[in-house]
N, C-alpha and C. Protein backbone atom coordinates (compact mmCIF):
# COMPACT_ATOMS: atom_id res chain seq x y z
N UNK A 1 83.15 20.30 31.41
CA UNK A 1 83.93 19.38 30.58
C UNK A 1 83.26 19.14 29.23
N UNK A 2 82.03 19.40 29.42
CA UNK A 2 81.54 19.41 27.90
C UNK A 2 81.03 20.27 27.50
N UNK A 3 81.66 21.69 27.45
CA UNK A 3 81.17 22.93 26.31
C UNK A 3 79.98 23.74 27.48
N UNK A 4 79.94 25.35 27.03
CA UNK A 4 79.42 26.18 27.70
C UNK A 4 78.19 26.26 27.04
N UNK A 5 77.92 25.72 25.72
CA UNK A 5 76.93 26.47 24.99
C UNK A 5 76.58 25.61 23.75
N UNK A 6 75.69 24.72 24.00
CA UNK A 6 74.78 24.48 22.62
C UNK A 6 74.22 24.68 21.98
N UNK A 7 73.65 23.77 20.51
CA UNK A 7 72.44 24.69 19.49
C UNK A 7 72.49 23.46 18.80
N UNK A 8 71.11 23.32 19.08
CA UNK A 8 69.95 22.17 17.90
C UNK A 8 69.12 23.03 16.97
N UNK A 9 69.15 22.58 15.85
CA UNK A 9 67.91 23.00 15.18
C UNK A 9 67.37 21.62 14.59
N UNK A 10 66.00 22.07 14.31
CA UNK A 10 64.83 21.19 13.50
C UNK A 10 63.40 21.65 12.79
N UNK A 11 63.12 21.58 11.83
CA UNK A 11 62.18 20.91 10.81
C UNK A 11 61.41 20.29 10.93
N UNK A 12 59.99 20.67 11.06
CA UNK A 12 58.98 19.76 10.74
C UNK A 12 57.85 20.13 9.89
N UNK A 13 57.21 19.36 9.47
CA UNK A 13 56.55 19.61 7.83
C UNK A 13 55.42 18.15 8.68
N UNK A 14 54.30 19.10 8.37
CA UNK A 14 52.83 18.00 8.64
C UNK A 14 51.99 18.65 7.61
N UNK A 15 51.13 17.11 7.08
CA UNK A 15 49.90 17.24 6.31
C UNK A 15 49.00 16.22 6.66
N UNK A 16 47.85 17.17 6.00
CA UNK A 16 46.43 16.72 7.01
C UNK A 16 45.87 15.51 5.36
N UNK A 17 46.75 15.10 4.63
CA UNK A 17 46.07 14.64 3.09
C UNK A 17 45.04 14.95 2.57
N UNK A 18 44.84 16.04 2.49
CA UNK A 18 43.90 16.56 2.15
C UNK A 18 44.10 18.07 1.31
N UNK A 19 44.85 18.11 0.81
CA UNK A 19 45.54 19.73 0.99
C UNK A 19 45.96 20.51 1.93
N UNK A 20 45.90 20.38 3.25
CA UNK A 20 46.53 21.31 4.28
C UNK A 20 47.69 20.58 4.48
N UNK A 21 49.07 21.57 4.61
CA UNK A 21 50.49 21.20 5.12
C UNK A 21 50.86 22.39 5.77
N UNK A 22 51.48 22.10 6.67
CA UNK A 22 52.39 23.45 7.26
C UNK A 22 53.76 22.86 7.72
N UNK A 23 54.97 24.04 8.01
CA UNK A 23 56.32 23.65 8.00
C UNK A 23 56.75 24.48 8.99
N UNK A 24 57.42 24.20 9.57
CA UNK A 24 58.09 25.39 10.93
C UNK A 24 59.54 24.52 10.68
N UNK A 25 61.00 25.74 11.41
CA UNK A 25 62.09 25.56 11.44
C UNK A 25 61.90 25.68 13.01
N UNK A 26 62.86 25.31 13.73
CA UNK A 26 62.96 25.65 15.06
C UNK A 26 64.64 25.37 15.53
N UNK A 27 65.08 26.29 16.73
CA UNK A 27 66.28 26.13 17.19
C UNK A 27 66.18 26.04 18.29
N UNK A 28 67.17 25.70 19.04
CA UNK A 28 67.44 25.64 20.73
C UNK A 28 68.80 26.05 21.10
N UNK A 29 68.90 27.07 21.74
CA UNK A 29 70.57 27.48 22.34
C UNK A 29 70.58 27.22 23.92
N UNK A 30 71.61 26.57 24.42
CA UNK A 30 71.27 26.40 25.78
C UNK A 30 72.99 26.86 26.13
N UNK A 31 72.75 27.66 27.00
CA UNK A 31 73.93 28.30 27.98
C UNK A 31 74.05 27.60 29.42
N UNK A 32 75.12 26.74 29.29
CA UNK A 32 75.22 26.25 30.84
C UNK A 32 76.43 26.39 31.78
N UNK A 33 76.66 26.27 32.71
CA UNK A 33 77.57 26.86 33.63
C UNK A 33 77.97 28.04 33.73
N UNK A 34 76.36 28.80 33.85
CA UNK A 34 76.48 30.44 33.96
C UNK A 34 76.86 30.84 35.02
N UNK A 35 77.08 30.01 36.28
CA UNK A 35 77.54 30.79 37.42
C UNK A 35 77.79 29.55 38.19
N UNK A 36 78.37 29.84 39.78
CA UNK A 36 79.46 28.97 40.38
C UNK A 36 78.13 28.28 40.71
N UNK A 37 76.86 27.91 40.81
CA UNK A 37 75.77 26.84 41.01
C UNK A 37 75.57 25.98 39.64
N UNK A 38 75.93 26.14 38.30
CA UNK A 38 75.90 25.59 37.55
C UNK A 38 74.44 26.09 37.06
N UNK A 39 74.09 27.34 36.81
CA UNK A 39 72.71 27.83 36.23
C UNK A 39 72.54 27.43 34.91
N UNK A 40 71.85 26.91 33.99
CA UNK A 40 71.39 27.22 32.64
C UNK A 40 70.33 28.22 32.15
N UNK A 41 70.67 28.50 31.06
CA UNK A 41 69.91 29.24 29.71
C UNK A 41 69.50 28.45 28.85
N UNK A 42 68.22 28.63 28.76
CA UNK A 42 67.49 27.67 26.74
C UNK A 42 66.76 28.72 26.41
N UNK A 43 66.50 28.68 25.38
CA UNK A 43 66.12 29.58 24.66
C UNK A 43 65.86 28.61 23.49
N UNK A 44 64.20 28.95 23.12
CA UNK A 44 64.07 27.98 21.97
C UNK A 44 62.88 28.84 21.11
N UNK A 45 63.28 29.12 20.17
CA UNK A 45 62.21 29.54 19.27
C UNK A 45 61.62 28.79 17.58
N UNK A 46 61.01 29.23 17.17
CA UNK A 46 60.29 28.24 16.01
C UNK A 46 59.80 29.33 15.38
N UNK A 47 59.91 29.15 13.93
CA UNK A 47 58.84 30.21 12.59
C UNK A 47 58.34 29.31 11.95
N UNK A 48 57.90 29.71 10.77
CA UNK A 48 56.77 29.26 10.21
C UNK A 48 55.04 29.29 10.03
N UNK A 49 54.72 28.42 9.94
CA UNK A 49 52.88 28.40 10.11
C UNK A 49 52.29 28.83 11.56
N UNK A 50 53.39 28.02 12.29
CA UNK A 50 52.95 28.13 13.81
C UNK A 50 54.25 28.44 15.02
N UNK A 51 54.84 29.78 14.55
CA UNK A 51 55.83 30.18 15.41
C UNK A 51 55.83 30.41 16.83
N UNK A 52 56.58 30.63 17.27
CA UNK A 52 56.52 30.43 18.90
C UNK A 52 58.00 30.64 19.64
N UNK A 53 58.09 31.28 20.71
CA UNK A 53 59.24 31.41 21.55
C UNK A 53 59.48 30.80 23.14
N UNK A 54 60.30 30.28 23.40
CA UNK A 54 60.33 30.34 25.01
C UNK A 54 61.64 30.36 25.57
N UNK A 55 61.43 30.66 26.84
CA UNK A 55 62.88 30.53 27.37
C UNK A 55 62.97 30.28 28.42
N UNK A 56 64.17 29.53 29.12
CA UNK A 56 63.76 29.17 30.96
C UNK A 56 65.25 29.48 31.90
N UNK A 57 64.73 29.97 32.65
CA UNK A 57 66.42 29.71 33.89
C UNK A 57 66.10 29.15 34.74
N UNK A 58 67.13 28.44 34.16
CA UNK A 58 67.37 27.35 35.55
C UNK A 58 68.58 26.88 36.38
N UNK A 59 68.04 27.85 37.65
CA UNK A 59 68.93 27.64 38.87
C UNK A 59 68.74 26.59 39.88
N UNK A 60 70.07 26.49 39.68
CA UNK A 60 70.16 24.79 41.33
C UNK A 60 70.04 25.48 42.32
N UNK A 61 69.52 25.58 44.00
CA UNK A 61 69.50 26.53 44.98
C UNK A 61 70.95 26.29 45.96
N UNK A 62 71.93 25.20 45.05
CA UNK A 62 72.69 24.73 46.02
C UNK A 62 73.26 23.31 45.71
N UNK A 63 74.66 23.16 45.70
CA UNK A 63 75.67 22.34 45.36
C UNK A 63 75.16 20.88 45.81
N UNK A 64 74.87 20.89 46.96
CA UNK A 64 74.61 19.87 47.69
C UNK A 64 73.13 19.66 47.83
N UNK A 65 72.53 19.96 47.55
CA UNK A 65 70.95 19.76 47.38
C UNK A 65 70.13 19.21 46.21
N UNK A 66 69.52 18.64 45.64
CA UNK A 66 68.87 18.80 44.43
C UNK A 66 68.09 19.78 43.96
N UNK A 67 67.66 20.49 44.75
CA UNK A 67 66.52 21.69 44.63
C UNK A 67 67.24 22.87 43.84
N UNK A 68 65.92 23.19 43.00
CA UNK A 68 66.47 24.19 42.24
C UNK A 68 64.46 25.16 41.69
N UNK A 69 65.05 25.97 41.46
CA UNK A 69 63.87 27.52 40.72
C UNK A 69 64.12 27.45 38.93
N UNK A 70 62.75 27.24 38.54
CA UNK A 70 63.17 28.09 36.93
C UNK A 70 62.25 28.53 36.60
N UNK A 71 62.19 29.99 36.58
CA UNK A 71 61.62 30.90 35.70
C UNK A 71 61.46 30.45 34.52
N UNK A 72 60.02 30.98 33.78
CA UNK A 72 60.16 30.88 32.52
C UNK A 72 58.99 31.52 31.78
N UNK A 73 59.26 31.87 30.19
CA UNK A 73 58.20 32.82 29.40
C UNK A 73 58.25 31.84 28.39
N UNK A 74 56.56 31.78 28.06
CA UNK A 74 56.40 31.63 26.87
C UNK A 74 55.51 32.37 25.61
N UNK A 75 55.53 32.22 24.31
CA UNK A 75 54.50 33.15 23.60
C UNK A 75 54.53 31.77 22.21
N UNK A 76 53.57 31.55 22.27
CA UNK A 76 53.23 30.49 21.16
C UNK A 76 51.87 31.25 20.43
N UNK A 77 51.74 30.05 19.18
CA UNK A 77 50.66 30.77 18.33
C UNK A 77 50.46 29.06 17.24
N UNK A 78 49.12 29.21 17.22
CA UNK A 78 48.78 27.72 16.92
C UNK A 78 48.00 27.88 15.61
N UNK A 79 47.91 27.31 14.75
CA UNK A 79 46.64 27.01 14.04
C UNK A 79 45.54 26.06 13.93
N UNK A 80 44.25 25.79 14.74
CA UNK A 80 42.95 24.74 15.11
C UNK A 80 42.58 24.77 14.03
N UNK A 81 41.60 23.48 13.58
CA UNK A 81 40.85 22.93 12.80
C UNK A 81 39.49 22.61 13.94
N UNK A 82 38.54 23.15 13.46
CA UNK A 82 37.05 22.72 14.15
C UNK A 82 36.38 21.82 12.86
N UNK A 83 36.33 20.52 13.31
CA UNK A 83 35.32 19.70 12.60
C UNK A 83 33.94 18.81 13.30
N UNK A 84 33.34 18.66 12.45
CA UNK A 84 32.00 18.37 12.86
C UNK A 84 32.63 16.60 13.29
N UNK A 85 31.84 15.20 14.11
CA UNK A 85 31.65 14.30 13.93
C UNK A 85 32.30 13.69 12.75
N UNK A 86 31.80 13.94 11.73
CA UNK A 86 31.54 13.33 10.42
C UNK A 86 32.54 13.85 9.69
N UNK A 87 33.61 14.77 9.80
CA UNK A 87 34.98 14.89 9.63
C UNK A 87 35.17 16.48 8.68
N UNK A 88 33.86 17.12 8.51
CA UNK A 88 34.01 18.20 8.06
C UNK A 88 34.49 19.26 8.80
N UNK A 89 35.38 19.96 8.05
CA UNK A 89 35.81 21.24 8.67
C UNK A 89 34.74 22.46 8.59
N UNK A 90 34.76 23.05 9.96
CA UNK A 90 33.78 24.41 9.78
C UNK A 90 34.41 25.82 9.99
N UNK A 91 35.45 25.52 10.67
CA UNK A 91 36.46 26.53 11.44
C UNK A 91 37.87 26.52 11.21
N UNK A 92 38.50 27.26 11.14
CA UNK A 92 40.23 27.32 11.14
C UNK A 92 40.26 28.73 12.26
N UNK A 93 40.58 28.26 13.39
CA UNK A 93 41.17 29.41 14.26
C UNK A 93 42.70 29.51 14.20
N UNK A 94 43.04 30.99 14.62
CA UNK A 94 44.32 31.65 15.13
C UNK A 94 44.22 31.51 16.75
N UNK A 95 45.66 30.99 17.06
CA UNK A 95 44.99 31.29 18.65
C UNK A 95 46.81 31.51 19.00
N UNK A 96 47.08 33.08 19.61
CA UNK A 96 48.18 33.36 20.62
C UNK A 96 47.94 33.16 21.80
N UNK A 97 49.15 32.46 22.19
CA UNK A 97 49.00 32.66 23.65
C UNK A 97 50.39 33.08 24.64
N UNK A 98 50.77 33.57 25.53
CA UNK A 98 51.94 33.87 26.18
C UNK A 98 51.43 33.66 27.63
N UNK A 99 52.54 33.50 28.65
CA UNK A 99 52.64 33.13 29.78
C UNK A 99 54.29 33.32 30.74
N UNK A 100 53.62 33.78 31.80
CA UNK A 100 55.31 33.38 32.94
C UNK A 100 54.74 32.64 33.60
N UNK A 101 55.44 31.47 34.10
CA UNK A 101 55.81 30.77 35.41
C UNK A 101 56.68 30.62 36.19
N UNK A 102 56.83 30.06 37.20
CA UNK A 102 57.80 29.66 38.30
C UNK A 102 57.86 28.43 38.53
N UNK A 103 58.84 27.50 38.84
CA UNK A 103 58.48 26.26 39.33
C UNK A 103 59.67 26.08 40.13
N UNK A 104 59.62 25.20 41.00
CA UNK A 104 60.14 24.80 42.22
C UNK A 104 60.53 23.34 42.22
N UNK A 105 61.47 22.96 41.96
CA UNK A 105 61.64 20.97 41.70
C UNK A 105 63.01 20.60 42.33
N UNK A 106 62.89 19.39 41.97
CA UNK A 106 64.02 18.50 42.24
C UNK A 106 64.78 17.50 41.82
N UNK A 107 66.00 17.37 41.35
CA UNK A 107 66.03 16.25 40.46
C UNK A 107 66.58 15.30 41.44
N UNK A 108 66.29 13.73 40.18
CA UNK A 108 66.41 12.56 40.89
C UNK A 108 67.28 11.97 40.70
N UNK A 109 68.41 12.04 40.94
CA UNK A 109 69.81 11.29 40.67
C UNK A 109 70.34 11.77 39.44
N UNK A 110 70.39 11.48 38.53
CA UNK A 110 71.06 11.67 37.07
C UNK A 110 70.13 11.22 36.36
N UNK A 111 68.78 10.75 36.47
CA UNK A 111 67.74 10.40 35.54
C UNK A 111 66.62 10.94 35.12
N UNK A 112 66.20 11.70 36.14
CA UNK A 112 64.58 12.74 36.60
C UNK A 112 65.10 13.94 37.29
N UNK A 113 63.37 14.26 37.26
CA UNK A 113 63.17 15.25 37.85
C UNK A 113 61.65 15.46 38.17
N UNK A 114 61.33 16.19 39.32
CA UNK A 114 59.95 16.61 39.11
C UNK A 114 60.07 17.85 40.06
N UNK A 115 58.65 18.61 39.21
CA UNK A 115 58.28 20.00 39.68
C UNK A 115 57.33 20.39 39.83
N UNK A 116 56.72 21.47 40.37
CA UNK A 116 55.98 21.88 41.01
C UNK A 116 55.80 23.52 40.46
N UNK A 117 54.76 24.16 40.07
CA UNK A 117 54.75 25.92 40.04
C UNK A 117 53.34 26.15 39.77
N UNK A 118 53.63 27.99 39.37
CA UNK A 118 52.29 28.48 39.05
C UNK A 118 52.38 29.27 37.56
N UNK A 119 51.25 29.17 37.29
CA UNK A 119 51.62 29.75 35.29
C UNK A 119 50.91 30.85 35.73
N UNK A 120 50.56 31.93 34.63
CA UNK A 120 49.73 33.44 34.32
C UNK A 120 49.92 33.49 33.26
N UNK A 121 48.78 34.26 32.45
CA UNK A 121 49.59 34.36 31.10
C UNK A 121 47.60 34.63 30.70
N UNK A 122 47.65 34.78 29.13
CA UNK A 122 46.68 35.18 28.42
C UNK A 122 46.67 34.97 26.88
N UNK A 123 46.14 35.35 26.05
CA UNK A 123 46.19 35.59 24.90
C UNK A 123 44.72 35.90 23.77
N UNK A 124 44.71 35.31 22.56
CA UNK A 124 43.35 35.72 21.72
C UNK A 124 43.46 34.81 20.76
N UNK A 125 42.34 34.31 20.23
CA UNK A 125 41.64 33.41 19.09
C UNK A 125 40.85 34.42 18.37
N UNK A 126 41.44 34.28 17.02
CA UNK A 126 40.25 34.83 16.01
C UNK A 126 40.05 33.95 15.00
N UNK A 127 39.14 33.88 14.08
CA UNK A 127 38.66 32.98 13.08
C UNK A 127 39.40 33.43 11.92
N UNK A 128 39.83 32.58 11.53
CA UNK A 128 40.62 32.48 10.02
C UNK A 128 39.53 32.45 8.79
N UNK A 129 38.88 30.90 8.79
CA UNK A 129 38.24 30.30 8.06
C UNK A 129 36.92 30.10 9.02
N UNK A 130 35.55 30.31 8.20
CA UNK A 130 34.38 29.72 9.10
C UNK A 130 33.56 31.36 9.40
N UNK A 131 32.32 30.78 10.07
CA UNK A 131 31.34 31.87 9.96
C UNK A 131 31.99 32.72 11.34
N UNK A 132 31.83 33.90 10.92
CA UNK A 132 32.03 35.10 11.44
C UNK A 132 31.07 34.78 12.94
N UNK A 133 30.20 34.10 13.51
CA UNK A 133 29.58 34.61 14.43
C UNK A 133 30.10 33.68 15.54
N UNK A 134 31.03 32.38 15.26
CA UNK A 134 31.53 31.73 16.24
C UNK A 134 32.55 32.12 17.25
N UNK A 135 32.49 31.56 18.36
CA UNK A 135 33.46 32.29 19.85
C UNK A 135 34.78 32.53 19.19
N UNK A 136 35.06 34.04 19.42
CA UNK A 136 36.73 34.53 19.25
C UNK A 136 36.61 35.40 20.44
N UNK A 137 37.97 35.82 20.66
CA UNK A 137 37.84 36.93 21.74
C UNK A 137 39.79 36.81 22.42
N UNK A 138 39.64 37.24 23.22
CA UNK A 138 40.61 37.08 24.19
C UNK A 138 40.60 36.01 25.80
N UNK A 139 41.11 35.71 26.12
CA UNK A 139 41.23 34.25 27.25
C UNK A 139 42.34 34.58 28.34
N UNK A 140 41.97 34.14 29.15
CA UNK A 140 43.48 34.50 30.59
C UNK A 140 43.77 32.89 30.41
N UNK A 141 44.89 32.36 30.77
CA UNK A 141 45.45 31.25 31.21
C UNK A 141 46.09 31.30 32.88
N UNK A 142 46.28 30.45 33.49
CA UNK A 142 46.95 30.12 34.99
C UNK A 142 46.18 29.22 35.40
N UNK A 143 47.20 28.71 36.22
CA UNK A 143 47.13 27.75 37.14
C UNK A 143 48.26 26.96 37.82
N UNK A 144 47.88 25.96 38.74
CA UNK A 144 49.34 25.63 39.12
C UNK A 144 49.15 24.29 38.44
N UNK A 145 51.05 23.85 38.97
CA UNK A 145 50.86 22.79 37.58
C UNK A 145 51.96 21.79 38.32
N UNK A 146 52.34 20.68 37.91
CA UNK A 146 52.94 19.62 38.35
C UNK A 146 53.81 19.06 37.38
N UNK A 147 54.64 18.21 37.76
CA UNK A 147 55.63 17.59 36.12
C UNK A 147 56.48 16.60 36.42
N UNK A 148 56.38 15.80 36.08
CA UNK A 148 57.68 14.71 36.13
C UNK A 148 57.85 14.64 35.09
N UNK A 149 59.34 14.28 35.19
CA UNK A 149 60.46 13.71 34.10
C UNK A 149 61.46 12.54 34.57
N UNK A 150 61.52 11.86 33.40
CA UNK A 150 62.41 10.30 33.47
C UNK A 150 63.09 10.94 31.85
N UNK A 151 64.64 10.38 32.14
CA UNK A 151 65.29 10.24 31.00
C UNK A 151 66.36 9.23 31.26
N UNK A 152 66.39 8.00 30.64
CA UNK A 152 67.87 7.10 30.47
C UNK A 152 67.89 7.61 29.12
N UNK A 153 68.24 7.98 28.26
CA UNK A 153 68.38 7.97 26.58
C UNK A 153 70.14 7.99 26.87
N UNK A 154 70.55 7.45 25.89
CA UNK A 154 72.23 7.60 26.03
C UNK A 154 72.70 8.73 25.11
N UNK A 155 71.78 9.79 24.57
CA UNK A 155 72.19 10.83 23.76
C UNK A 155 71.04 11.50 23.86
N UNK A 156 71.54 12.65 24.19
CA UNK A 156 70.21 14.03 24.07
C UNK A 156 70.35 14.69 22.58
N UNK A 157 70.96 13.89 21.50
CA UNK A 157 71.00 14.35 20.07
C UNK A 157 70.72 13.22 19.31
N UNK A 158 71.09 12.26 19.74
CA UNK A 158 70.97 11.09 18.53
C UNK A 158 70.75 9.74 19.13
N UNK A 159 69.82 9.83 20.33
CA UNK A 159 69.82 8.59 21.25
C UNK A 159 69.41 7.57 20.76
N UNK A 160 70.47 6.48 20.50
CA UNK A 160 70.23 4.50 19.96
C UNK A 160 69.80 3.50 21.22
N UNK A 161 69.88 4.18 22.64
CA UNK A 161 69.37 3.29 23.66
C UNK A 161 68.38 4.22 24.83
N UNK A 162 67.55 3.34 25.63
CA UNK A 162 67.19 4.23 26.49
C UNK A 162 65.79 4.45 26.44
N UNK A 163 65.16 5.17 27.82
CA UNK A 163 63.55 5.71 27.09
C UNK A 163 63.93 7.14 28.05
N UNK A 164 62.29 7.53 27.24
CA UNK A 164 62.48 8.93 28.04
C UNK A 164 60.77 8.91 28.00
N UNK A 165 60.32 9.95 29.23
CA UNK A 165 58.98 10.07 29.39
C UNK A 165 58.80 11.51 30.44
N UNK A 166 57.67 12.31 29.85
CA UNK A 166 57.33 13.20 30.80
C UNK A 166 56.06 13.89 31.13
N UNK A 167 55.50 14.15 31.89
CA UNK A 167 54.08 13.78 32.24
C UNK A 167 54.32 15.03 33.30
């Protein structure tokens, strides 16, 4: 009753006052009622300084159940600041990273949800800015992982009431 297929985009622009700013665009397309369980598609990617992609499916296991599976990939890419105590910068790292998981959850009436899975994934840090002899290399990521979610908001675009929290 309300549409097969959305799309948000957003803008954000941060500065450190100091001379550093960076800006990324980002979108979100979400495909829902892909099949007679009510599956979704998101798909969300971001450019800019610090681009990044992900995407998740998410299947209900069943009409009458809350339980549901969602796959999902990600590939992000960050830019760190290493400063001393005393607020000097010594370092500017690059750091990619990508990952699949699985998770296994349940939602809670029409408000929550929580889940349960396992991540894999890897990536590499190299030095931008800063002496050549500090840790870069490549890194594995995994582990398992946990999640709750609470949402009353009365709009998932422009919410005036409500909280939301997720942990």
């Amino acid at each position: 009753s309300w549409g097969p297929t959305f799309l948000r985009l957003g803008v954000g622009v941060q500065s450190d006052f100091e001379g550093g700013a960076t800006a990324n665009a980002a979108a979100q397309l979400r495909f829902t009622g892909l099949n007679w369980l009510d599956a979704e598609w998101t798909l969300d990617g971001q450019v800019g300084e610090e681009p990044g992609f992900r995407t998740e499916f998410y299947q209900p296991l069943s009409l009458r159940t809350p339980l549901f599976i969602a796959p999902a990939f990600r590939y992000e890419t960050q830019t760190l600041q290493v400063v001393t105590p005393e607020g000097q910068r010594i370092a500017r790292y690059r750091i990619r990273d990508a990952d699949v998981s699985l998770a296994l959850g349940a939602q809670i009436s029409n408000w929550g949800e929580v889940r349960a899975g396992l991540r894999y994934g890897g990536g590499n840090s190299r030095i931008l800015v800063g002496d050549p002899s500090l840790p870069a290399g490549d890194h594995d990521l995994g582990g398992a992982f946990g999640q709750f979610g609470y949402d009353r908001l009365d709009s998932a675009y422009f919410p005036r009431h409500g909280q939301a929290f997720r942990a």
